[in-house]
N, C-alpha and C. Protein backbone atom coordinates (compact mmCIF):
# COMPACT_ATOMS: atom_id res chain seq x y z
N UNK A 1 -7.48 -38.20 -1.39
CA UNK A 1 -6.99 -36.93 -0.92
C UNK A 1 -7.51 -35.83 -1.85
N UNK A 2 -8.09 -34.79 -1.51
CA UNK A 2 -8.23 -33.76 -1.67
C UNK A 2 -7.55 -32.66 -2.48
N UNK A 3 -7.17 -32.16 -3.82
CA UNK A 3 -6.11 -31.62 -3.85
C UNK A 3 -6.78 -30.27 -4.05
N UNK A 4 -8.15 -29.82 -4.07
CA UNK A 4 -8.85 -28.31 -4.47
C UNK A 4 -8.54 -27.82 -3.35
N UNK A 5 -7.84 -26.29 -3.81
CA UNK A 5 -7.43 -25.41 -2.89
C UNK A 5 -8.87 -24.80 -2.15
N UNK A 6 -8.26 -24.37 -0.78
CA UNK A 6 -9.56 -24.18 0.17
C UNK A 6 -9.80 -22.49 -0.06
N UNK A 7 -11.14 -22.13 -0.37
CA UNK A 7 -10.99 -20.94 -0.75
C UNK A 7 -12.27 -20.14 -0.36
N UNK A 8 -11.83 -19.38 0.90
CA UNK A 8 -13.20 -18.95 1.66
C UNK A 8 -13.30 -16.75 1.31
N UNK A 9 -14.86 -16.75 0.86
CA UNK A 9 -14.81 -15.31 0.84
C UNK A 9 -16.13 -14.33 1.25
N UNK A 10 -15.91 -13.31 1.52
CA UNK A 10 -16.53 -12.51 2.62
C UNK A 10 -16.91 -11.52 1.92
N UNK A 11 -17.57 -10.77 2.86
CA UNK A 11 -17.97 -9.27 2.14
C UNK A 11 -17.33 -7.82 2.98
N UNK A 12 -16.41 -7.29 2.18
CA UNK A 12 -16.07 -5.93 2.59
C UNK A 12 -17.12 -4.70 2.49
N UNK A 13 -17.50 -3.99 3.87
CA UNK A 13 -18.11 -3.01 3.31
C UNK A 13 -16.93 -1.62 3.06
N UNK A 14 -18.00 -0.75 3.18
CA UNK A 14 -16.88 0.53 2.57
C UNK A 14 -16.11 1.07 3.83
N UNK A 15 -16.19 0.81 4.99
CA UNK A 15 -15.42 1.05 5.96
C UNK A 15 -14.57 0.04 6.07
N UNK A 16 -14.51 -0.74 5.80
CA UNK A 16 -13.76 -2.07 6.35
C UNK A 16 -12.87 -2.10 4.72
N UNK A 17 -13.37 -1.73 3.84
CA UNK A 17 -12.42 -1.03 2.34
C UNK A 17 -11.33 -0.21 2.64
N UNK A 18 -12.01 1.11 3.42
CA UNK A 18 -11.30 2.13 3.58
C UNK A 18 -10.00 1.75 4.73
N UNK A 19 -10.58 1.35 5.72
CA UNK A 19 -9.34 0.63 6.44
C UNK A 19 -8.27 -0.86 5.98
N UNK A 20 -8.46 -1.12 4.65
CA UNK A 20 -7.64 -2.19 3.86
C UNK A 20 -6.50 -1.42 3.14
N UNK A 21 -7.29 -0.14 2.46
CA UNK A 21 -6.79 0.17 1.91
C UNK A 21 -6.10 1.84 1.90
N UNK A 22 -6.31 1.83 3.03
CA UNK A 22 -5.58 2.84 3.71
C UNK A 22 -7.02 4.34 3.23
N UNK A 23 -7.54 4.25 2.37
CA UNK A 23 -8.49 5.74 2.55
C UNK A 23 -7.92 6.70 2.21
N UNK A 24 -8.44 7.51 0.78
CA UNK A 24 -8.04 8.49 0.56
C UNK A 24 -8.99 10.64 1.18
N UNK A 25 -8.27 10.73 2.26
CA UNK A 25 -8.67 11.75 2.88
C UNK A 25 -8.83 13.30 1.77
N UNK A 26 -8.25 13.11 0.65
CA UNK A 26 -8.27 14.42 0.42
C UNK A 26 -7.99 14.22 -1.02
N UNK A 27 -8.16 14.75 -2.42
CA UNK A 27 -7.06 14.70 -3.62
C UNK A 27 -7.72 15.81 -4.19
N UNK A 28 -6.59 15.89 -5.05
CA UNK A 28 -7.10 17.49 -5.92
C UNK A 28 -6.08 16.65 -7.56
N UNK A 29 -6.82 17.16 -8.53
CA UNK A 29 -5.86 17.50 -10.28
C UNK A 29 -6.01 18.47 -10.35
N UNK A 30 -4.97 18.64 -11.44
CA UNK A 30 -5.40 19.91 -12.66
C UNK A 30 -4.23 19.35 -13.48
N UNK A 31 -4.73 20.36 -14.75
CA UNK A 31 -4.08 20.16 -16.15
C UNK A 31 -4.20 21.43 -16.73
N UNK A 32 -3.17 21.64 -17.37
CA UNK A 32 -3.12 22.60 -18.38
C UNK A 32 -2.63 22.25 -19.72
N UNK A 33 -3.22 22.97 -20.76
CA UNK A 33 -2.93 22.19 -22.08
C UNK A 33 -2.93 23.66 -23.34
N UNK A 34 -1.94 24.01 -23.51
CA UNK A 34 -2.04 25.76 -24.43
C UNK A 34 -1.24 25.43 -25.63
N UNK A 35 -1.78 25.56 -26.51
CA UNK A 35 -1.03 25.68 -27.92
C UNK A 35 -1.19 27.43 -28.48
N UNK A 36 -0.02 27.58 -28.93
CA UNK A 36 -0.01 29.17 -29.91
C UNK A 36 1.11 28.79 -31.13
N UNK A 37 0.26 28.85 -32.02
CA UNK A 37 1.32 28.47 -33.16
C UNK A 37 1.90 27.36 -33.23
N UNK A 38 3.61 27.37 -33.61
CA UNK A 38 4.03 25.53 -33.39
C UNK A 38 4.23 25.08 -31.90
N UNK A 39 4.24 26.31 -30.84
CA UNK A 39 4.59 25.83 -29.59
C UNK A 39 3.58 25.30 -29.14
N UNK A 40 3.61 24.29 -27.78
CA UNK A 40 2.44 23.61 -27.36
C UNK A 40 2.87 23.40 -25.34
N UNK A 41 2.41 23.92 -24.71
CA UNK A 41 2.93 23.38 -23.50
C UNK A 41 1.70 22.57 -22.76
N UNK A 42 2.23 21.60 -22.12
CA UNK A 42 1.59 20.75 -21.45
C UNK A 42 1.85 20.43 -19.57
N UNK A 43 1.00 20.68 -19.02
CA UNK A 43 1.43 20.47 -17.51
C UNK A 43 -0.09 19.85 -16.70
N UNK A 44 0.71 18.83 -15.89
CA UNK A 44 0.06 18.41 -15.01
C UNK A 44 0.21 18.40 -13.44
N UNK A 45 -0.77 18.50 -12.74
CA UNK A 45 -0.59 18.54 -10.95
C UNK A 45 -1.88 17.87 -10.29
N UNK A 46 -0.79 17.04 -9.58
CA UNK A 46 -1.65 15.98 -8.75
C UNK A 46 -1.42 15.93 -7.06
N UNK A 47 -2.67 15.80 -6.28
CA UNK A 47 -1.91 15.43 -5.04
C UNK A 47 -2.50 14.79 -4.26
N UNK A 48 -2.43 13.71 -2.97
CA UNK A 48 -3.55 13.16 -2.36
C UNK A 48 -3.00 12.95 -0.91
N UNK A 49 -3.74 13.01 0.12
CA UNK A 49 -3.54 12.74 1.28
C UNK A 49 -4.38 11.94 2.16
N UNK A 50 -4.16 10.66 2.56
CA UNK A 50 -4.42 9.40 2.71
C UNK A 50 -3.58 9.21 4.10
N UNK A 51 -4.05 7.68 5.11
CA UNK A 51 -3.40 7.85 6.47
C UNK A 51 -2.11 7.27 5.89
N UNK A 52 -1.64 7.14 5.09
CA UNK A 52 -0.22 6.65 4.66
C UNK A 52 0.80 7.55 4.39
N UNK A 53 0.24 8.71 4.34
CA UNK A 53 1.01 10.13 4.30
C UNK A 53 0.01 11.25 2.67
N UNK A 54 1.77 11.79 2.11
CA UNK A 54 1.00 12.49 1.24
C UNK A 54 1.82 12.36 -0.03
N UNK A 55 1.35 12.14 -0.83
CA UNK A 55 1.85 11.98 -2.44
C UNK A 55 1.04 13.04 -3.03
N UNK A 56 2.52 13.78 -4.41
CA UNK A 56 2.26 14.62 -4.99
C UNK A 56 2.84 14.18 -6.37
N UNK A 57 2.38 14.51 -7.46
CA UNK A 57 2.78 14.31 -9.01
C UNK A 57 3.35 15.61 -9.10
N UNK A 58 4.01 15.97 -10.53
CA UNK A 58 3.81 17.35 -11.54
C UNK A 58 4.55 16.54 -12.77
N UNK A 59 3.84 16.80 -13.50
CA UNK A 59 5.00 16.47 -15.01
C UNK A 59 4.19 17.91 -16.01
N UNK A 60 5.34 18.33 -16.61
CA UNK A 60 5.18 19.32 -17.73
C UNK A 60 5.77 19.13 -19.07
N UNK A 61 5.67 19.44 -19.85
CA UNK A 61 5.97 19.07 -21.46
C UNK A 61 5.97 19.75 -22.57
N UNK A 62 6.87 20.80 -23.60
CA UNK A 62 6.81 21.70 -23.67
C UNK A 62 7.36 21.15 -25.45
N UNK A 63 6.32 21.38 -26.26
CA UNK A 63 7.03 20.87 -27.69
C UNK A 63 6.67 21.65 -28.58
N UNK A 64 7.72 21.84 -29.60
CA UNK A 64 7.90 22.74 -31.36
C UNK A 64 7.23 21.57 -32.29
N UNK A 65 6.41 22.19 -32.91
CA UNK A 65 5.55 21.57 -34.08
C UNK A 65 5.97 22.18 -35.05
């Protein structure tokens, strides 16, 4: 008996990717990063729109040195 698992594999192209993995239609970043003296602020923005809908980030961060 046989016990090696059966293990068959193919080739994805980039359409057949994009429909696995749902395809990202659109994204944008940015960052901002400002220090003056001991203050320092930090912010980020993210967003992407894909056929799965739309996801958005922001985180900001604001610290005394």
């Amino acid at each position: 008996m046989n016990l090696a698992p059966h293990i068959e594999t193919t080739e994805l192209n980039e359409a057949d990717l994009d429909a696995v993995a749902g395809g990202v239609a659109l994204a944008a970043a940015t960052n901002l990063h400002l220090e003056v003296g001991p203050l320092s602020v930090c912010a980020d923005l993210d967003a992407l729109v894909s056929a799965e809908g739309v996801n958005a980030n922001a985180n900001a961060h604001v610290g005394l040195h």
